[in-house]
PDB file of N, CA and C in Angstrom:
ATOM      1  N   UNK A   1       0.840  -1.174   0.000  1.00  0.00           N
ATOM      2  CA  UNK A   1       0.000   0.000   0.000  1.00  0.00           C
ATOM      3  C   UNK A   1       0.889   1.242   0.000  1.00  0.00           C
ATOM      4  N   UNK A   2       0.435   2.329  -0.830  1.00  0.00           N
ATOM      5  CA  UNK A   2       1.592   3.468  -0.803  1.00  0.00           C
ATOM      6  C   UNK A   2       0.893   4.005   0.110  1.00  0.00           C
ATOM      7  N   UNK A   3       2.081   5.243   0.393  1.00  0.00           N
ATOM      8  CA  UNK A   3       1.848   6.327   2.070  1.00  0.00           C
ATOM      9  C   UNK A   3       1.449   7.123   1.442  1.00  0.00           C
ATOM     10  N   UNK A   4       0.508   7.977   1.975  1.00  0.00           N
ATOM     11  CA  UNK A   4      -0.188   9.254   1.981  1.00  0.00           C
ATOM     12  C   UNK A   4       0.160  10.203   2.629  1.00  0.00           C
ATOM     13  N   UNK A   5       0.259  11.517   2.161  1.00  0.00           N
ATOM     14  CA  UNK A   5       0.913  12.476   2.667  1.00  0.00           C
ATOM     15  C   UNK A   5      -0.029  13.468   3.355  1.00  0.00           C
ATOM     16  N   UNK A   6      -0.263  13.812   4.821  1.00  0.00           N
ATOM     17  CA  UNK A   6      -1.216  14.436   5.327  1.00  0.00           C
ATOM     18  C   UNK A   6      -0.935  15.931   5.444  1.00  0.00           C
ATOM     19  N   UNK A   7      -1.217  16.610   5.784  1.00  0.00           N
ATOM     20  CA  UNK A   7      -0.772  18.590   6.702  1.00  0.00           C
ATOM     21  C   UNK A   7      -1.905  19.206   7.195  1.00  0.00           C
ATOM     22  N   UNK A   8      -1.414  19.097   8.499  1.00  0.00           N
ATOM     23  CA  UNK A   8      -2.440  19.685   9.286  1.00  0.00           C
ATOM     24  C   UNK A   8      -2.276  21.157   8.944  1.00  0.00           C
ATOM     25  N   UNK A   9      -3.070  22.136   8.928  1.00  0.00           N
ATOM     26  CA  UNK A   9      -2.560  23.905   9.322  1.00  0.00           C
ATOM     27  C   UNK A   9      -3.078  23.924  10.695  1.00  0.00           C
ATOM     28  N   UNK A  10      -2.333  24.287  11.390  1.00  0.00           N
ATOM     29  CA  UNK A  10      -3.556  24.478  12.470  1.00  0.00           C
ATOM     30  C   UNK A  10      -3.863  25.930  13.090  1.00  0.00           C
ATOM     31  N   UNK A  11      -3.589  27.039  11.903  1.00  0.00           N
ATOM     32  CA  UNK A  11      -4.120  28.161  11.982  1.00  0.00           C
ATOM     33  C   UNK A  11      -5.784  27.718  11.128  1.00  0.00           C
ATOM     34  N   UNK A  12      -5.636  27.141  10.565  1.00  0.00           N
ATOM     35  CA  UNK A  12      -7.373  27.232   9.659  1.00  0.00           C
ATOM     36  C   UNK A  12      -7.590  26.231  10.348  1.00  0.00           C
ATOM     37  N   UNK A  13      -7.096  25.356  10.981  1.00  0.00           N
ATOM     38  CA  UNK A  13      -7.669  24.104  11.395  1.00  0.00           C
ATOM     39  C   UNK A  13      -8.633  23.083  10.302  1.00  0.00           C
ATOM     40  N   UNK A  14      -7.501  22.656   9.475  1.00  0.00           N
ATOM     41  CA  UNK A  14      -7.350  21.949   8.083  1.00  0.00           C
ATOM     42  C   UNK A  14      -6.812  20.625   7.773  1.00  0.00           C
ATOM     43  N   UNK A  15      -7.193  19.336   7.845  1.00  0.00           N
ATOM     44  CA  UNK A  15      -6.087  18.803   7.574  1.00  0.00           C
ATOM     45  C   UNK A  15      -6.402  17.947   6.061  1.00  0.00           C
ATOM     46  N   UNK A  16      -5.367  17.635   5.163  1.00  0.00           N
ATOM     47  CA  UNK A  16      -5.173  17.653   4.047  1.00  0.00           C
ATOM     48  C   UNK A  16      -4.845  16.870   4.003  1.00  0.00           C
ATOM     49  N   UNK A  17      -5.184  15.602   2.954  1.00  0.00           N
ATOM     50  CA  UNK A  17      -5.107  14.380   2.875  1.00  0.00           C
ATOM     51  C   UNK A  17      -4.489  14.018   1.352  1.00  0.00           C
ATOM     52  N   UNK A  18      -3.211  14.063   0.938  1.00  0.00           N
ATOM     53  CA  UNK A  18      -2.877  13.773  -0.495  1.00  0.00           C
ATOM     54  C   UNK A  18      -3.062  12.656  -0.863  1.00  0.00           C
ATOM     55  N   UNK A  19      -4.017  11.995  -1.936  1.00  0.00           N
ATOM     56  CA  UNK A  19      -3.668  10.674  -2.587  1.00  0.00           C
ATOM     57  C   UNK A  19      -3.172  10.934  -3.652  1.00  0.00           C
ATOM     58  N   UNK A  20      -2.865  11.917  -4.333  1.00  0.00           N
ATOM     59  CA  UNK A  20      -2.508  11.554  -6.012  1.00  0.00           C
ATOM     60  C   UNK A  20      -2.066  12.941  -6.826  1.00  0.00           C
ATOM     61  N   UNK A  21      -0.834  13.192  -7.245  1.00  0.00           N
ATOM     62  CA  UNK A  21      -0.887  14.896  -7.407  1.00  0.00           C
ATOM     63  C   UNK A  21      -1.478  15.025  -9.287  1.00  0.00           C
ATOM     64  N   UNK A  22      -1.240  16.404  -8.907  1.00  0.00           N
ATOM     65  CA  UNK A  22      -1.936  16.872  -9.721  1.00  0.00           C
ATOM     66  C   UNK A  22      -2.947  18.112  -9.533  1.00  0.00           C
ATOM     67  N   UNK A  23      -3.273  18.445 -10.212  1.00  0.00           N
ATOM     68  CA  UNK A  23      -4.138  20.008  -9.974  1.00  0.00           C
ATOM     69  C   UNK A  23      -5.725  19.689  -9.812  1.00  0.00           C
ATOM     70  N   UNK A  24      -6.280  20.483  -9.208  1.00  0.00           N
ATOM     71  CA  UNK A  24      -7.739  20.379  -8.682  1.00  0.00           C
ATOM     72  C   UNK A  24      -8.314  20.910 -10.014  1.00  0.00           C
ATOM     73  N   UNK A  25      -9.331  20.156 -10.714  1.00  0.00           N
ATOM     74  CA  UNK A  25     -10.267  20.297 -11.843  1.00  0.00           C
ATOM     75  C   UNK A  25     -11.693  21.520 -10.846  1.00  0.00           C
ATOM     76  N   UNK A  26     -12.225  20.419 -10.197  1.00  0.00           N
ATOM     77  CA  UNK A  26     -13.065  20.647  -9.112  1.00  0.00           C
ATOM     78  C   UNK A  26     -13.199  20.013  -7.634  1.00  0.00           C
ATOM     79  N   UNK A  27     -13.800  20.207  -7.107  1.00  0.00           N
ATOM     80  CA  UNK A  27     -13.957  19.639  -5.907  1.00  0.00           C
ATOM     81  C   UNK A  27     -15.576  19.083  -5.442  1.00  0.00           C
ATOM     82  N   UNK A  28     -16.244  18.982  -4.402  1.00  0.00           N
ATOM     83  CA  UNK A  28     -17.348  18.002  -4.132  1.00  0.00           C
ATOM     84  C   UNK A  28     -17.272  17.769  -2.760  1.00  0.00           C
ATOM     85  N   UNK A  29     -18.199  19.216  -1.865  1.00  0.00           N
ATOM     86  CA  UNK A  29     -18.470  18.802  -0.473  1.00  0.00           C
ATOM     87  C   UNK A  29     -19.380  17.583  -0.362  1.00  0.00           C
ATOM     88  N   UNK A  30     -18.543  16.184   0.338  1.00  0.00           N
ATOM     89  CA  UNK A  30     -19.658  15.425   0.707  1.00  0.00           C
ATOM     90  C   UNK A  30     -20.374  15.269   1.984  1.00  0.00           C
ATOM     91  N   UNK A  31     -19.459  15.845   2.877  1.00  0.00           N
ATOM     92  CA  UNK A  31     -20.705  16.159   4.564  1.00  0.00           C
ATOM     93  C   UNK A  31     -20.204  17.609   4.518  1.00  0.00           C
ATOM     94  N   UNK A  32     -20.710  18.101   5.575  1.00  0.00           N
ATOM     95  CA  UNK A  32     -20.317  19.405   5.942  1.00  0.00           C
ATOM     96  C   UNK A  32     -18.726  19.234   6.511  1.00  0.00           C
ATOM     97  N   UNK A  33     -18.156  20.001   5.922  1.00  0.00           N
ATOM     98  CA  UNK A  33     -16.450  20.173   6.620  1.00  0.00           C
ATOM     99  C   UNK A  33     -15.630  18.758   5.684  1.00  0.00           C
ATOM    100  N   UNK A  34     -15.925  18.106   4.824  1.00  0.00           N
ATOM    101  CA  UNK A  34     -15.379  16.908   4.696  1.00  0.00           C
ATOM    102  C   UNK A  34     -15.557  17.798   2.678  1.00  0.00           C
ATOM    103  N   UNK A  35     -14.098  18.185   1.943  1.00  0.00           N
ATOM    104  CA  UNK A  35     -14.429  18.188   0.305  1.00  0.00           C
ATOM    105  C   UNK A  35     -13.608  17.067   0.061  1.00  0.00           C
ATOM    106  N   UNK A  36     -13.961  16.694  -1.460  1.00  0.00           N
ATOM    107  CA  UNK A  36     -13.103  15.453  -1.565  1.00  0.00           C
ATOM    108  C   UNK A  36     -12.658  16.366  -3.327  1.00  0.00           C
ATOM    109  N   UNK A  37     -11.548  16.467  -3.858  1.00  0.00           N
ATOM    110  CA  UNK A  37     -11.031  17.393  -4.896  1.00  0.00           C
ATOM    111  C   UNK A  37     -10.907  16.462  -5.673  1.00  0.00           C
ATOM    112  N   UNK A  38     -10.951  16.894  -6.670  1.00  0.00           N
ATOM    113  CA  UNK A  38     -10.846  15.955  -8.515  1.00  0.00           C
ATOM    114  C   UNK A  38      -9.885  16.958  -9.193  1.00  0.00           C
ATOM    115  N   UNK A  39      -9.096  15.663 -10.340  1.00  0.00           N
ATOM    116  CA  UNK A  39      -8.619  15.749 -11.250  1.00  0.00           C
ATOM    117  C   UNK A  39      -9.271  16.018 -12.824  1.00  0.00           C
ATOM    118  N   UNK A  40      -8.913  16.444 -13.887  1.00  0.00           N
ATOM    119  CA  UNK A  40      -9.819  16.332 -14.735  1.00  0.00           C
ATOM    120  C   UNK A  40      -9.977  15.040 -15.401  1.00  0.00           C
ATOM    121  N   UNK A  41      -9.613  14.112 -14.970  1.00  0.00           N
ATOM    122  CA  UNK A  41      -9.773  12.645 -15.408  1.00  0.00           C
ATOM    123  C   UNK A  41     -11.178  12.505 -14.501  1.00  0.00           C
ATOM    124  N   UNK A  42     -11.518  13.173 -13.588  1.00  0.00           N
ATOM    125  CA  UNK A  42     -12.708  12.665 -12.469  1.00  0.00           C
ATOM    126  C   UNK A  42     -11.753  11.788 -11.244  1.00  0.00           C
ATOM    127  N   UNK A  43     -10.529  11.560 -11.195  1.00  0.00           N
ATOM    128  CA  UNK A  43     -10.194  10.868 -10.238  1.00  0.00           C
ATOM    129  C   UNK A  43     -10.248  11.715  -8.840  1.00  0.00           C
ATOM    130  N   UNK A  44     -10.108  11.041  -7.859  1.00  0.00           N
ATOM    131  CA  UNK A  44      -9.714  12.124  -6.429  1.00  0.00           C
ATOM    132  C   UNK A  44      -8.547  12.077  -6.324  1.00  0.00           C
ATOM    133  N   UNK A  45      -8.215  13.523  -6.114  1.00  0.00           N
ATOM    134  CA  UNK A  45      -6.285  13.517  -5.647  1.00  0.00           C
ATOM    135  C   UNK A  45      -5.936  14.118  -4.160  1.00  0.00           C
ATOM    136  N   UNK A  46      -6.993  14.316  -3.660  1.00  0.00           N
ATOM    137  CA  UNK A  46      -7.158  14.578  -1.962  1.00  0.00           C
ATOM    138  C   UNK A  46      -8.253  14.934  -1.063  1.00  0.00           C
ATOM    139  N   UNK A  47      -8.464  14.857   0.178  1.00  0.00           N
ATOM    140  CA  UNK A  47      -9.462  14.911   0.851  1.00  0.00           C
ATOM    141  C   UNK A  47      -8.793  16.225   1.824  1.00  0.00           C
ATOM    142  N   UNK A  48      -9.999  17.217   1.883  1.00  0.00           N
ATOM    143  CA  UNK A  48      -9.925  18.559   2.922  1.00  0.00           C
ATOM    144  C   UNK A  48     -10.838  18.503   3.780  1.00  0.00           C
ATOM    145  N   UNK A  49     -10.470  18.262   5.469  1.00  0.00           N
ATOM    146  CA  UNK A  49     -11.312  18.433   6.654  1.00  0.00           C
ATOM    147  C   UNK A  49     -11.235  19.462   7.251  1.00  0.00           C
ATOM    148  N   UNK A  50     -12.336  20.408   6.875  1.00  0.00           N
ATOM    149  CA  UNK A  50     -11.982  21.623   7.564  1.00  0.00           C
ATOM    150  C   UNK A  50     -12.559  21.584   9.046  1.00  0.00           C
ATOM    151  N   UNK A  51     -12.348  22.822  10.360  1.00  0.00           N
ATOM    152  CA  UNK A  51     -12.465  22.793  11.268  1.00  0.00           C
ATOM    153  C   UNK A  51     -12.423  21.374  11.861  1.00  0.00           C
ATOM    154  N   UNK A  52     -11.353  20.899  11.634  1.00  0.00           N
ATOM    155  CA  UNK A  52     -10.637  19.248  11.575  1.00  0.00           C
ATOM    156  C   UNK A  52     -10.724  18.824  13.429  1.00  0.00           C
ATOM    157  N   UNK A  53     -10.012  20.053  13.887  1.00  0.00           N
ATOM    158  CA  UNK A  53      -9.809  19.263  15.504  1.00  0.00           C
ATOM    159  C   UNK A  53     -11.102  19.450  16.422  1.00  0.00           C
ATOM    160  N   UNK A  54     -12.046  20.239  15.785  1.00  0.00           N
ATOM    161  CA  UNK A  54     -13.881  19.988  16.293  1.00  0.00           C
ATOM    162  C   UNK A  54     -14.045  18.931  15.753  1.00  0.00           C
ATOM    163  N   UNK A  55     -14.428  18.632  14.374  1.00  0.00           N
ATOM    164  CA  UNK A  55     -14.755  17.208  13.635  1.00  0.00           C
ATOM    165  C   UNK A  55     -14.528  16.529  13.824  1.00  0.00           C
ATOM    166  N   UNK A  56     -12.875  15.749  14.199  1.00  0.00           N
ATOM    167  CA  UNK A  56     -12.613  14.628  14.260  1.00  0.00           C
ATOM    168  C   UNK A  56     -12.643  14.514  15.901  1.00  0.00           C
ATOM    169  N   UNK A  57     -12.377  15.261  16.936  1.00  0.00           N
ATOM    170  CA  UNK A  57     -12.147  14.959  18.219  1.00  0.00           C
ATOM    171  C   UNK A  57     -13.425  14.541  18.489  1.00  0.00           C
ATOM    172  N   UNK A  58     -14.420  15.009  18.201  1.00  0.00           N
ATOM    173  CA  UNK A  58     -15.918  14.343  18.376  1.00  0.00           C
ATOM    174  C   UNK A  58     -16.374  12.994  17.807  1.00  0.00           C
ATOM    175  N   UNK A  59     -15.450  12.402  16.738  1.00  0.00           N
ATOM    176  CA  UNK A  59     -15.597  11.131  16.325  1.00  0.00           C
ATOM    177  C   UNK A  59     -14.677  10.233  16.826  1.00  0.00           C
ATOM    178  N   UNK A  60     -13.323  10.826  17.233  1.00  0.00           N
ATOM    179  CA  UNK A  60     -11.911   9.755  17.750  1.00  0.00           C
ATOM    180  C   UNK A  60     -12.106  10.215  19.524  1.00  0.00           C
ATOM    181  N   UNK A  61     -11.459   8.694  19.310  1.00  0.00           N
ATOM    182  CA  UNK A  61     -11.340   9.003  20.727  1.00  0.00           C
ATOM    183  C   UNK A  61     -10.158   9.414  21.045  1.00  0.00           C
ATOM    184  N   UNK A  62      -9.587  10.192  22.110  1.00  0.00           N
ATOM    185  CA  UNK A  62      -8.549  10.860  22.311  1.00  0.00           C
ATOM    186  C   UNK A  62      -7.214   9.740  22.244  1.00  0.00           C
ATOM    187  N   UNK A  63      -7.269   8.580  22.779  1.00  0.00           N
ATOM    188  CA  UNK A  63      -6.156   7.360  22.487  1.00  0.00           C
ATOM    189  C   UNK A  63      -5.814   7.085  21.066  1.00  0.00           C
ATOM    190  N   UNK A  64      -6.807   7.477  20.164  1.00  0.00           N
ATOM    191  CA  UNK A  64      -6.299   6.760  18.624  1.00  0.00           C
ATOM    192  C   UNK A  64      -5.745   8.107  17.857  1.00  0.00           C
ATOM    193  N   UNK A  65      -6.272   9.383  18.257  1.00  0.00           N
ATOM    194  CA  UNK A  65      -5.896  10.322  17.498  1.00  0.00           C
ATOM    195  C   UNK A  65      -4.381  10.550  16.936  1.00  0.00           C
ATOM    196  N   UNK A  66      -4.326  10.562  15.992  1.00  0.00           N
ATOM    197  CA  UNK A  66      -2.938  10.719  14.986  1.00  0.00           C
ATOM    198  C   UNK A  66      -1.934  11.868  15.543  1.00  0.00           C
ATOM    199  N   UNK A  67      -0.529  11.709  15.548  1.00  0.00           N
ATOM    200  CA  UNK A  67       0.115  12.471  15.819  1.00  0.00           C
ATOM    201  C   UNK A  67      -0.122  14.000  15.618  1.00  0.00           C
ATOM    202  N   UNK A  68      -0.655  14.334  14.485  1.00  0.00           N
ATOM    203  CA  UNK A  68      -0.543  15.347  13.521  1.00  0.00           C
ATOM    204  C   UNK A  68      -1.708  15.961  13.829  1.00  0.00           C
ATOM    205  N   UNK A  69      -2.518  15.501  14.678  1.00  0.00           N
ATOM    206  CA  UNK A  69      -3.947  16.618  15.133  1.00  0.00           C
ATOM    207  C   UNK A  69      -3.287  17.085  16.436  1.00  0.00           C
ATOM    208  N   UNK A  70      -2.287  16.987  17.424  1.00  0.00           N
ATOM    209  CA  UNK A  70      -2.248  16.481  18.616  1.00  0.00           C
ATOM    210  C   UNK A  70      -0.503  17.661  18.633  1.00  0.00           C
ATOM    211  N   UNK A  71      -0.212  17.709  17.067  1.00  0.00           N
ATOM    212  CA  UNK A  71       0.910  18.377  17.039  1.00  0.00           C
ATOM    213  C   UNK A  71       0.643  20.242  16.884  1.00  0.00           C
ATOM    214  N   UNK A  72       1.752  21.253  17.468  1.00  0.00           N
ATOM    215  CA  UNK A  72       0.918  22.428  17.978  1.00  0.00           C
ATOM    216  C   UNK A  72       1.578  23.126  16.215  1.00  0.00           C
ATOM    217  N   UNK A  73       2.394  22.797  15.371  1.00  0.00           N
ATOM    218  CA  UNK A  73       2.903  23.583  14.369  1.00  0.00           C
ATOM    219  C   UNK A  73       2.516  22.593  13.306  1.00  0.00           C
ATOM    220  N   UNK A  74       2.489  23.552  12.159  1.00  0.00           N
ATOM    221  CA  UNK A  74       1.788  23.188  10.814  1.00  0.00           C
ATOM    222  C   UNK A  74       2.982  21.998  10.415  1.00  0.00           C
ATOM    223  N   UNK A  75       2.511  20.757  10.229  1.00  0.00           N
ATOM    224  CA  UNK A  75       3.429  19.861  10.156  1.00  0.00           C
ATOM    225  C   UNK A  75       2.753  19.298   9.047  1.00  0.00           C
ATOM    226  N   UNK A  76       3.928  18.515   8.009  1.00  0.00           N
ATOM    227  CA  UNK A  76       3.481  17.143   7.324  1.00  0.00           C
ATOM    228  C   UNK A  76       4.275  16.004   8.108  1.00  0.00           C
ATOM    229  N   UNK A  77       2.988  14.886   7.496  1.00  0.00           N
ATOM    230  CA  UNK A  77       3.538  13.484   8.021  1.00  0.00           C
ATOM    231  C   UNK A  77       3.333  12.270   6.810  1.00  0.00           C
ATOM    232  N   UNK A  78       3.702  11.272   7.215  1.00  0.00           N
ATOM    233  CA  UNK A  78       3.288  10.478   6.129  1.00  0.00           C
ATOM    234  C   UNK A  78       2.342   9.837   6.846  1.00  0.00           C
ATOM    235  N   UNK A  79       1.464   9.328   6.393  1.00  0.00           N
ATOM    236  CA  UNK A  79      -0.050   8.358   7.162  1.00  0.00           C
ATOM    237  C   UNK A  79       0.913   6.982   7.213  1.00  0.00           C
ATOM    238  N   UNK A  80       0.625   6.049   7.904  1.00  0.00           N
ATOM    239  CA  UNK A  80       1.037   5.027   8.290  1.00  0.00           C
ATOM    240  C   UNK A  80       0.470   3.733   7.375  1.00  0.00           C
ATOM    241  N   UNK A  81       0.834   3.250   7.306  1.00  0.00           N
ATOM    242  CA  UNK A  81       0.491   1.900   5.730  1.00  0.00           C
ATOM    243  C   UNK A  81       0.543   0.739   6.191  1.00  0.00           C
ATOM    244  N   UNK A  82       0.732   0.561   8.092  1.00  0.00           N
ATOM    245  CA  UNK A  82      -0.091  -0.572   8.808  1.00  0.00           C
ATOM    246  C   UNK A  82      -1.788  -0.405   9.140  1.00  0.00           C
TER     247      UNK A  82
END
């Protein structure tokens, strides 16, 4: 499985999910706070969670949360591929 490249901002409180580069054609809010961005092939090349550490802290529980919500400066990481 390849690694995915995440970045939190945590001035916008954003975190950014790369699967695939390339330039945004369009994009496609599918919940509130959750876009998922397209290529002009129609593929997805990343996922944007905005107001990320409200959103997700209300769904994770504080033990599983990822380094990178939990970290205080705008960091990249690679997602983990266990």
């Amino acid at each position: 499985m390849k690694k995915s490249k995440v970045l939190y901002d945590k001035e916008s409180d954003s975190l950014y999910i790369f699967l695939k580069a390339g330039r945004e054609d369009y994009f496609e809010e599918i919940e509130p706070n959750i876009v998922i961005e397209y290529n002009k092939s129609k593929e997805p090349i990343g996922i944007e969670i905005l107001n990320a550490s409200k959103s997700l802290l209300n769904k994770i529980k504080p033990d599983y949360l990822p380094r990178f919500i939990l970290n205080d400066k705008r960091s990249v990481y690679k997602a983990s591929s266990k």
